[in-house]
Protein backbone atom coordinates (compact mmCIF):
# COMPACT_ATOMS: atom_id res chain seq x y z
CA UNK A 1 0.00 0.00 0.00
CA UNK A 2 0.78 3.54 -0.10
CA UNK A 3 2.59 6.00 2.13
CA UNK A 4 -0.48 7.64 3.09
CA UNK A 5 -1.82 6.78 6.24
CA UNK A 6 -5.65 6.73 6.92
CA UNK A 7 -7.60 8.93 8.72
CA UNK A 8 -9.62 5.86 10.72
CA UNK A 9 -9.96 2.18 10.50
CA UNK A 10 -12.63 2.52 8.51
CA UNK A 11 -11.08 4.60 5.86
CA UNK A 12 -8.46 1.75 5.98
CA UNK A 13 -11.02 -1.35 5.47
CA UNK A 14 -12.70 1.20 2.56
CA UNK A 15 -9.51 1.62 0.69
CA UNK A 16 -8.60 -1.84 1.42
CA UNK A 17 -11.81 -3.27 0.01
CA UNK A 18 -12.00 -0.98 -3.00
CA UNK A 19 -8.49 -1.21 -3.79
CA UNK A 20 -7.53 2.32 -4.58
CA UNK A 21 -5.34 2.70 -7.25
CA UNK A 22 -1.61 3.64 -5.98
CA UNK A 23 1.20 5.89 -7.25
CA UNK A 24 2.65 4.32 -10.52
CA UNK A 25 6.87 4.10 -10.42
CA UNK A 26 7.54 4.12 -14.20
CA UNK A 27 11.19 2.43 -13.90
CA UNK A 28 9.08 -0.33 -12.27
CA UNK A 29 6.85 -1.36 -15.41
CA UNK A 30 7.98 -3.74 -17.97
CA UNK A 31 9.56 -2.49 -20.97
CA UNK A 32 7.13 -2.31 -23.24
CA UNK A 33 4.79 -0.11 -21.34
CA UNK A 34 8.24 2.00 -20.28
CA UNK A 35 8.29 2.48 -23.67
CA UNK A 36 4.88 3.32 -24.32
CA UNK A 37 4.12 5.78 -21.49
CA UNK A 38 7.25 7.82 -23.08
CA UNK A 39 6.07 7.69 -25.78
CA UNK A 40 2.26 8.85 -25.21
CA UNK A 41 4.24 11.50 -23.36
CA UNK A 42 6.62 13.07 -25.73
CA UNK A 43 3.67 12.39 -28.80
CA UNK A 44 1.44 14.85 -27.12
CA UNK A 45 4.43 17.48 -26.10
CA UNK A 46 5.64 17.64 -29.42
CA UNK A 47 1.98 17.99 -30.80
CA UNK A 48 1.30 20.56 -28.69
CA UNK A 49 4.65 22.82 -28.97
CA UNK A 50 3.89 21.80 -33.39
CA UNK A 51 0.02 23.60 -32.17
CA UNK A 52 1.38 26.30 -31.15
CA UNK A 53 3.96 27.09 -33.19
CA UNK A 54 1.90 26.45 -36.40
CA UNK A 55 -1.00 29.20 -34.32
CA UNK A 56 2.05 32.02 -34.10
CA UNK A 57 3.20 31.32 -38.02
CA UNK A 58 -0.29 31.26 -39.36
């Protein structure tokens, strides 16, 4: 579990039960979705700076 500690028990049992999704580590993923998440990441940068600059030129 998380770092985070609960405010009650029964804040505990709730997250426990519901299983709250936790902090993802990238370096801790397999390759493939290492890969992936930098690449989702750096797609959408570079679309975004290509938005821009295309807005300023145009």
């Amino acid at each position: 579990m998380s770092d985070k500690k609960p405010i009650n028990d029964a804040m505990e049992h709730m997250s426990n039960i519901e299983g709250y999704p936790t902090d993802v580590d990238l370096k801790k993923l397999p390759k493939l979705l290492r890969y992936f998440g930098y690449f989702f990441i750096c797609f959408f940068s570079i679309s975004i700076l290509f938005i821009i600059i295309a807005k300023l030129i145009l």
